[in-house]
N, C-alpha and C. Protein backbone atom coordinates (compact mmCIF):
# COMPACT_ATOMS: atom_id res chain seq x y z
N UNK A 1 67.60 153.47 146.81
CA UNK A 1 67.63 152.82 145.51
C UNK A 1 67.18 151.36 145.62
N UNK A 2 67.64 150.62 146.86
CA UNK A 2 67.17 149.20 147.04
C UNK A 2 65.84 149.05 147.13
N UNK A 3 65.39 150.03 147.83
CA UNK A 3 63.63 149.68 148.50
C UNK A 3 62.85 149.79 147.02
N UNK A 4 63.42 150.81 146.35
CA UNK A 4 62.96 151.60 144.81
C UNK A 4 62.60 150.26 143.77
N UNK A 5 64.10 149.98 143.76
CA UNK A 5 64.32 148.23 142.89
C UNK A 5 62.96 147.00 144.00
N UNK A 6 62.86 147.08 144.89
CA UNK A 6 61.96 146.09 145.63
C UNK A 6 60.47 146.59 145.41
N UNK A 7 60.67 147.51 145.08
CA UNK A 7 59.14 147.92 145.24
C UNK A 7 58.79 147.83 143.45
N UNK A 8 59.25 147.74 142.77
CA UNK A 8 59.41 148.20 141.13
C UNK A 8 58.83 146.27 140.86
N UNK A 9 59.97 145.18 141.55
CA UNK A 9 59.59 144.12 141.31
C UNK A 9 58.44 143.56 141.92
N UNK A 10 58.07 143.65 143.24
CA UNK A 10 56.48 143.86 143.76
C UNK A 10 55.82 143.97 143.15
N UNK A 11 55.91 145.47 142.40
CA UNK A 11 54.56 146.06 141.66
C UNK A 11 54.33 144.67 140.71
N UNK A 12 55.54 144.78 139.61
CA UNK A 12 55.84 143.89 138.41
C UNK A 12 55.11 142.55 139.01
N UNK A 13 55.77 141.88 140.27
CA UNK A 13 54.74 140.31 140.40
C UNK A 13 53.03 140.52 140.50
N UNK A 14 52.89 141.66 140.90
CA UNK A 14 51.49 142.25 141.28
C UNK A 14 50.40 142.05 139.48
N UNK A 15 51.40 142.68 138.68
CA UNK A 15 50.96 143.22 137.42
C UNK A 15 50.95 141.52 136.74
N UNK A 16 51.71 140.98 136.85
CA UNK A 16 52.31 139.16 136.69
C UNK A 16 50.90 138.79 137.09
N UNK A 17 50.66 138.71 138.25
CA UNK A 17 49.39 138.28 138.70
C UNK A 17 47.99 138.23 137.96
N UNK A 18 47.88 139.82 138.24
CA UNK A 18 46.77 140.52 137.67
C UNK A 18 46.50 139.98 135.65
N UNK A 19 47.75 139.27 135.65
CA UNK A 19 47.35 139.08 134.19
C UNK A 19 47.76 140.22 133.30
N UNK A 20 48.34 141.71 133.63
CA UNK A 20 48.86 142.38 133.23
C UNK A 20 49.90 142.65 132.46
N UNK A 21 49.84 141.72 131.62
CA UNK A 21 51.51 141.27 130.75
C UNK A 21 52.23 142.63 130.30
N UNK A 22 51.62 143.64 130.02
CA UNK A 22 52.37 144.77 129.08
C UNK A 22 53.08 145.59 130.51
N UNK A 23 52.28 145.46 131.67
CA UNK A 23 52.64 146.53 132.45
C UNK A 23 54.05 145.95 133.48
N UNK A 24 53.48 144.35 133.43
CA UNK A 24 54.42 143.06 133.89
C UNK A 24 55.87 143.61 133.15
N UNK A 25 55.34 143.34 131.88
CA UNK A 25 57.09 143.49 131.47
C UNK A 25 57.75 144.80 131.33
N UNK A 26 57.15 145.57 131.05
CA UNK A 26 57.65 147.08 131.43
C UNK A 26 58.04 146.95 133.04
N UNK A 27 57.97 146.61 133.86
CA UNK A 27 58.26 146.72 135.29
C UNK A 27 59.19 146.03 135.81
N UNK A 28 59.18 144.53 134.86
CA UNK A 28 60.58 143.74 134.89
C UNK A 28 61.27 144.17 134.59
N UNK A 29 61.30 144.52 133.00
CA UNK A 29 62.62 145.61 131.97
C UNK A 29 63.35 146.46 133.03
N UNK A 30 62.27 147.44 133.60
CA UNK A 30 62.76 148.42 134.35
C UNK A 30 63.74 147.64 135.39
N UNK A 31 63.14 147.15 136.26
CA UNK A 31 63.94 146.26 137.29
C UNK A 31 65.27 145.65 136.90
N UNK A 32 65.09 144.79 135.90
CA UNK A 32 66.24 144.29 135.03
C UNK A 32 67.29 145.32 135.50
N UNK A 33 67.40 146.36 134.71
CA UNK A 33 67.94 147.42 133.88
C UNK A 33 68.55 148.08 135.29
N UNK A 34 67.34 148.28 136.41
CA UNK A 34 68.22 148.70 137.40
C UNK A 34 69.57 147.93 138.03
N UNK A 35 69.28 146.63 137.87
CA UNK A 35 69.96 145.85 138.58
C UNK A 35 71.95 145.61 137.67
N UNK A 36 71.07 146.27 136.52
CA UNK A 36 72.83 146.24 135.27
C UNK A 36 73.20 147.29 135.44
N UNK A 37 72.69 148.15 136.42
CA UNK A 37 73.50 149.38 136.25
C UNK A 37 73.75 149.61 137.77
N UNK A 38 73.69 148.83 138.79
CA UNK A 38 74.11 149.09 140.08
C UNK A 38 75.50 148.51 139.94
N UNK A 39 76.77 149.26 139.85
CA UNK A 39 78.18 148.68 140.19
C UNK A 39 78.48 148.09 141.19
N UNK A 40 78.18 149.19 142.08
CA UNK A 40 78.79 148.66 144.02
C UNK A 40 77.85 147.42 144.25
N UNK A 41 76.73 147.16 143.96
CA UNK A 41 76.18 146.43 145.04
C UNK A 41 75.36 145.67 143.96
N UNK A 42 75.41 144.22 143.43
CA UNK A 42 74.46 143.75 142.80
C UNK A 42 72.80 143.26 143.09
N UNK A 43 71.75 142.75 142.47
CA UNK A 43 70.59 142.64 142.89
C UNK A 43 71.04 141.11 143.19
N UNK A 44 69.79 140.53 144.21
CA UNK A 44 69.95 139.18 144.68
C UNK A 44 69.56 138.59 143.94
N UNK A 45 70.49 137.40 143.16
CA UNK A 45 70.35 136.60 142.37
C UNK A 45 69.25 135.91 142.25
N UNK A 46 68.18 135.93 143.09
CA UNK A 46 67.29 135.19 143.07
C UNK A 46 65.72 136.03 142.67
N UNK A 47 65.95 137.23 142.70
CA UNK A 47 64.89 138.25 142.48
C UNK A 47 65.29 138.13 141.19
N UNK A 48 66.52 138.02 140.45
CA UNK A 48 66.77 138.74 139.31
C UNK A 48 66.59 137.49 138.85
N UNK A 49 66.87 136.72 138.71
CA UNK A 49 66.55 135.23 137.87
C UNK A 49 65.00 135.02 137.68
N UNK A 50 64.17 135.92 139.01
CA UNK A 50 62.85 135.85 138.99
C UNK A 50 62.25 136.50 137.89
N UNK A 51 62.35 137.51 138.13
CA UNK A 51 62.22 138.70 137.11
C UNK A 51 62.19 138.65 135.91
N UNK A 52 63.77 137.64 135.73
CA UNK A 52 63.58 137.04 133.74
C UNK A 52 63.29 136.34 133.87
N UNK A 53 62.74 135.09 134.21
CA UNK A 53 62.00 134.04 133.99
C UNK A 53 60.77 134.59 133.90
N UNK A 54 59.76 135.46 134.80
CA UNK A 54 58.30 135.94 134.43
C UNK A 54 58.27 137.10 133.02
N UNK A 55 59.02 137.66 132.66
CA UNK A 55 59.76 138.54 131.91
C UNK A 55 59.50 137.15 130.40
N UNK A 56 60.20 136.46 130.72
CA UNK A 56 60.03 135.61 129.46
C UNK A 56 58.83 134.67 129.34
N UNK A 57 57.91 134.44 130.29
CA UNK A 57 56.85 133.88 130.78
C UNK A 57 55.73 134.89 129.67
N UNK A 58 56.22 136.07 129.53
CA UNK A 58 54.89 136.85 129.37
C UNK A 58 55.58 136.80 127.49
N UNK A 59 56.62 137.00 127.34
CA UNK A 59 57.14 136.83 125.72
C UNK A 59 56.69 135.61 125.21
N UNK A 60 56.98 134.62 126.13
CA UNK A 60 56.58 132.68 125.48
C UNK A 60 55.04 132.93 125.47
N UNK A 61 53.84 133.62 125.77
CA UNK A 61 53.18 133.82 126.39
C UNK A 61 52.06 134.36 124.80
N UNK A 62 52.83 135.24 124.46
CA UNK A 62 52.90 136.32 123.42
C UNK A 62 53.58 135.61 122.39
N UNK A 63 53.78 134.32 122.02
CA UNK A 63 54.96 133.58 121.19
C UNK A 63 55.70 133.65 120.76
N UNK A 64 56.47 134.85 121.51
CA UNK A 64 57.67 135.26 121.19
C UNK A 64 58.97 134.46 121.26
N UNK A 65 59.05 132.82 121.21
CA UNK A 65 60.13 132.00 121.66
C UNK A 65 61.59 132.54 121.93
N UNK A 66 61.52 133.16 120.81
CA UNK A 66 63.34 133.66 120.94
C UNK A 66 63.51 134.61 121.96
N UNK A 67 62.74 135.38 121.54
CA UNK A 67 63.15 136.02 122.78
C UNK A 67 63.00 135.67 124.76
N UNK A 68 61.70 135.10 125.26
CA UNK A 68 61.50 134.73 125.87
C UNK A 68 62.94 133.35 126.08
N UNK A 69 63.00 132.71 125.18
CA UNK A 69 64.45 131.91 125.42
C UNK A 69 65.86 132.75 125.85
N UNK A 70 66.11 133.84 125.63
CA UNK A 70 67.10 134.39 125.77
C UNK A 70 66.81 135.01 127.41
N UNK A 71 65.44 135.06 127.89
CA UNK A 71 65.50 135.71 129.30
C UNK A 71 65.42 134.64 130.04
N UNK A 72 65.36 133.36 129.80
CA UNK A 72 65.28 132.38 130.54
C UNK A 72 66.31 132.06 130.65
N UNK A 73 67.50 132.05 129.67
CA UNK A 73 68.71 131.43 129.32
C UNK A 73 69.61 132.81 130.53
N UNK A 74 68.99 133.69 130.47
CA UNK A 74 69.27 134.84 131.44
C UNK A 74 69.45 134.95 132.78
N UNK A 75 68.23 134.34 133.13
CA UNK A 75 67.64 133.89 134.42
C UNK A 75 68.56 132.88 135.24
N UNK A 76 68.88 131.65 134.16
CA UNK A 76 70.13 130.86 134.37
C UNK A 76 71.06 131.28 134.82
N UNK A 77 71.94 132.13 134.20
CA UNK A 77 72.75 133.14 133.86
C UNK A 77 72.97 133.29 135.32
N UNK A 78 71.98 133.98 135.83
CA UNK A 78 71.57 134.73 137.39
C UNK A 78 71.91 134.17 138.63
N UNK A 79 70.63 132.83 138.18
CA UNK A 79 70.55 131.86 139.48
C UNK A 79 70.87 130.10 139.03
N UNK A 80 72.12 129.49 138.93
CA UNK A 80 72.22 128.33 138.17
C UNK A 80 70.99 127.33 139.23
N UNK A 81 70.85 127.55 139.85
CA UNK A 81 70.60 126.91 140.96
C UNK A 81 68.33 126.83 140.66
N UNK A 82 68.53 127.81 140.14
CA UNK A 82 66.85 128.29 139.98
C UNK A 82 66.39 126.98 138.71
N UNK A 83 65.55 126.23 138.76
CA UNK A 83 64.96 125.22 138.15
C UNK A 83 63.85 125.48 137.24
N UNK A 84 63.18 126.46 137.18
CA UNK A 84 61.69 126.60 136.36
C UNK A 84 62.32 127.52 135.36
N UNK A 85 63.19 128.16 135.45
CA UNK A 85 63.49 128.43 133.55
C UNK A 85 64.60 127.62 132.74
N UNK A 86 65.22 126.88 133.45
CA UNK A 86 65.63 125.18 132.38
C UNK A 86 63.94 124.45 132.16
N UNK A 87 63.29 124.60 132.82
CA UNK A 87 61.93 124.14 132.65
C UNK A 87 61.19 124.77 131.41
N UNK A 88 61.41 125.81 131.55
CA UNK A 88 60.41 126.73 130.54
C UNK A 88 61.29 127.00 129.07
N UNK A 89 62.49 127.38 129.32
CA UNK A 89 63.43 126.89 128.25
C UNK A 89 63.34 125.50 127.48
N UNK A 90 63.09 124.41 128.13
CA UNK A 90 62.67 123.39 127.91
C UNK A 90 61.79 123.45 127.28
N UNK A 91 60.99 123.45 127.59
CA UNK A 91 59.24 123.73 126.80
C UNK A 91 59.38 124.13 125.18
N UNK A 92 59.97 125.30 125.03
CA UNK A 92 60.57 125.58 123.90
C UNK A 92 61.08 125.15 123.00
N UNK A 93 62.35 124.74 123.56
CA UNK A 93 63.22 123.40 122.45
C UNK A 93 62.21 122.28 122.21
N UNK A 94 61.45 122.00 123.67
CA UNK A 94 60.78 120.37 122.37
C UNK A 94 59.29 121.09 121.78
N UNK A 95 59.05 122.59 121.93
CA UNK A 95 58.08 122.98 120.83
C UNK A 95 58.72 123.13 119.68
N UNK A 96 60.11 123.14 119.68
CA UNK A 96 60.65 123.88 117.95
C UNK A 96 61.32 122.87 118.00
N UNK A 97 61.37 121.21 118.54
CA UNK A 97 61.88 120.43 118.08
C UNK A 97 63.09 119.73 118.20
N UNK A 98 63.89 120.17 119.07
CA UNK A 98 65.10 120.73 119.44
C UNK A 98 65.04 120.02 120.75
N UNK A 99 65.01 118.84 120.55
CA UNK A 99 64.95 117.23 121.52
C UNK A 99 65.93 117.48 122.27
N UNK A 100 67.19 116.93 122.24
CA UNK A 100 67.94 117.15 122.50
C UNK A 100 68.62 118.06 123.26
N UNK A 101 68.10 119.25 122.79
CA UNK A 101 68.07 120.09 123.81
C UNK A 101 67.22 120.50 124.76
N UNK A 102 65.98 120.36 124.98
CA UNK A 102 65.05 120.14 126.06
C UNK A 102 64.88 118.80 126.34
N UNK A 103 65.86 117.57 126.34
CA UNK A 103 66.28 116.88 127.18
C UNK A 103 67.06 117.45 128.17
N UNK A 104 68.23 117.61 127.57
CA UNK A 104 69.24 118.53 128.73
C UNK A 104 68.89 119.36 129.83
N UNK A 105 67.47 120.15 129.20
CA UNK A 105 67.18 121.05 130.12
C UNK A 105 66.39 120.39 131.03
N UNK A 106 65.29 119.25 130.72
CA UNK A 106 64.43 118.81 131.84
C UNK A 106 65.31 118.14 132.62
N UNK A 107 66.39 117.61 132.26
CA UNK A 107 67.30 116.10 133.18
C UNK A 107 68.18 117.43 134.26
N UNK A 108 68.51 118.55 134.02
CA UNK A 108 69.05 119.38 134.57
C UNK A 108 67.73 120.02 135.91
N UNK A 109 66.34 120.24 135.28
CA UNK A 109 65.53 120.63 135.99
C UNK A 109 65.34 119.22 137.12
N UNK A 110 65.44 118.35 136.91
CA UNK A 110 65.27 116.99 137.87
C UNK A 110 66.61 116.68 138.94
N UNK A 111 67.75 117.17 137.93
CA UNK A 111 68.97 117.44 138.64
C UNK A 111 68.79 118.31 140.32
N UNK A 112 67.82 119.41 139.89
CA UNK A 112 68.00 120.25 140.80
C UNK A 112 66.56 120.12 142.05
N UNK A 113 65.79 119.59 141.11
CA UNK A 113 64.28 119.43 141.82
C UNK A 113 63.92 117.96 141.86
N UNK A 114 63.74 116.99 142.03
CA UNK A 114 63.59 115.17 141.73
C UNK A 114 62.44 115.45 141.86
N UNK A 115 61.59 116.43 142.72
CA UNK A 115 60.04 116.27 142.43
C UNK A 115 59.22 117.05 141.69
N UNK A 116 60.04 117.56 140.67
CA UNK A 116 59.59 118.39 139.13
C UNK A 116 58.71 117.58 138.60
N UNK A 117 57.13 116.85 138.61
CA UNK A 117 56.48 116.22 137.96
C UNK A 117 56.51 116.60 137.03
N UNK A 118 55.64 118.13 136.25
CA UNK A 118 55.73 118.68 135.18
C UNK A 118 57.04 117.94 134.38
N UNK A 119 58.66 118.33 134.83
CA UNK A 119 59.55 117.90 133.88
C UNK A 119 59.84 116.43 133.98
N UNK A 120 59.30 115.66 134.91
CA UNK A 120 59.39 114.30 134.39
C UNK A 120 58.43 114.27 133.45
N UNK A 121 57.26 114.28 133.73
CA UNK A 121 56.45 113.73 132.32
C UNK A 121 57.09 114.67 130.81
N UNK A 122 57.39 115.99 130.78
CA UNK A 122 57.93 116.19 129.43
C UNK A 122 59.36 115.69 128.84
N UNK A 123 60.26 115.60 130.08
CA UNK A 123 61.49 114.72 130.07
C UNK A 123 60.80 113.25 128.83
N UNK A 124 59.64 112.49 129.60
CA UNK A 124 59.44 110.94 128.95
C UNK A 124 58.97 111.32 128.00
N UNK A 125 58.03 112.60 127.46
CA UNK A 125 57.25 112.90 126.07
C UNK A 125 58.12 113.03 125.44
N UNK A 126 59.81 113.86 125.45
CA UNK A 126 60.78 114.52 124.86
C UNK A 126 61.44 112.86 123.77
N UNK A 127 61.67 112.13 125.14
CA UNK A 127 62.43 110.90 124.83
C UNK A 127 61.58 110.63 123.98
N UNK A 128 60.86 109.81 123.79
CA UNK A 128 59.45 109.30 123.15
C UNK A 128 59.93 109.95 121.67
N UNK A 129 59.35 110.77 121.91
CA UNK A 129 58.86 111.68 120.42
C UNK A 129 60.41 112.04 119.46
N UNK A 130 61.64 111.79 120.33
CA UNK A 130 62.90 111.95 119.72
C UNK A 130 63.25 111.05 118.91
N UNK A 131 62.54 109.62 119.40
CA UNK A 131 62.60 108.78 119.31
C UNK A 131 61.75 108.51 117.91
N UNK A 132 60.87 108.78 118.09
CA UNK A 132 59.43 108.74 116.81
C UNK A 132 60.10 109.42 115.70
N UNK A 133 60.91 110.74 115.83
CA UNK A 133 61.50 111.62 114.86
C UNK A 133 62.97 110.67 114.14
N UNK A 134 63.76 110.08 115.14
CA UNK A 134 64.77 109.72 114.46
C UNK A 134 64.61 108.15 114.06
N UNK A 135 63.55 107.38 114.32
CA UNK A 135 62.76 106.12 113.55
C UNK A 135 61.83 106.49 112.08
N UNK A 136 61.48 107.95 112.21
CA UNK A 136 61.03 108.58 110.81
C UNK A 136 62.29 109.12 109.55
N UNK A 137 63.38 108.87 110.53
CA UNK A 137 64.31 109.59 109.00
C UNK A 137 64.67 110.89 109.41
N UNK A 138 64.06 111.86 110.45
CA UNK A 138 64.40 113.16 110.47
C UNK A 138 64.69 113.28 111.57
């Protein structure tokens, strides 16, 4: 059943790669799904945090925000420790505006990584532009 689940997420990074988004997330889902239904023995937190973070990579992808936010927020969930979906979660909140909260998430992604360039520079765009919004009245 382990090699089954390893080989299922393989394929899935393979399909990730290839640019294959439909077959990508059908292969994550699957993977996912195995990993909620193993009692005795859980999947390694770090495959599985993988999994929904590219999983929501291909939904944000597809502009699916909400949902793609909920597999990232997932991913968290998984691996607190994993940094690129407070990143990509991030991304989100300061696309829908939601400063404040993709502050939190980039200062958390810097928390864990100090050499996150990507989230420093959106960290200073976030500030900035929070800034521009609550000097406008809104």
């Amino acid at each position: 059943m382990e090699k089954e689940s390893n080989d299922i997420l393989k394929q899935a990074h393979m399909e990730f790669s290839n640019k294959n988004f439909k077959q990508a997330e059908e292969l994550y889902s699957h993977f996912v799904t195995s990993c909620e239904k193993k009692q005795s023995r859980k999947c390694d937190a770090t495959d599985l945090a993988v999994a929904l973070n590219n999983r929501g990579q291909i939904k944000y992808l597809r502009v699916d925000f909400k949902e793609a936010m909920e597999d990232y927020t997932l991913a968290i969930e998984a691996n607190k420790e994993f940094e690129v979906p407070y990143y990509n979660r991030g991304l989100i909140h300061y696309r829908l505006g939601f400063f404040e909260d993709a502050e939190k998430d980039f200062k958390k992604v810097l928390e864990l990584n100090p050499n996150f360039e990507d989230a420093k520079q959106s960290l200073q765009q976030t500030i900035i532009d929070h800034q521009e919004k609550m000097n406008r009245g809104y």
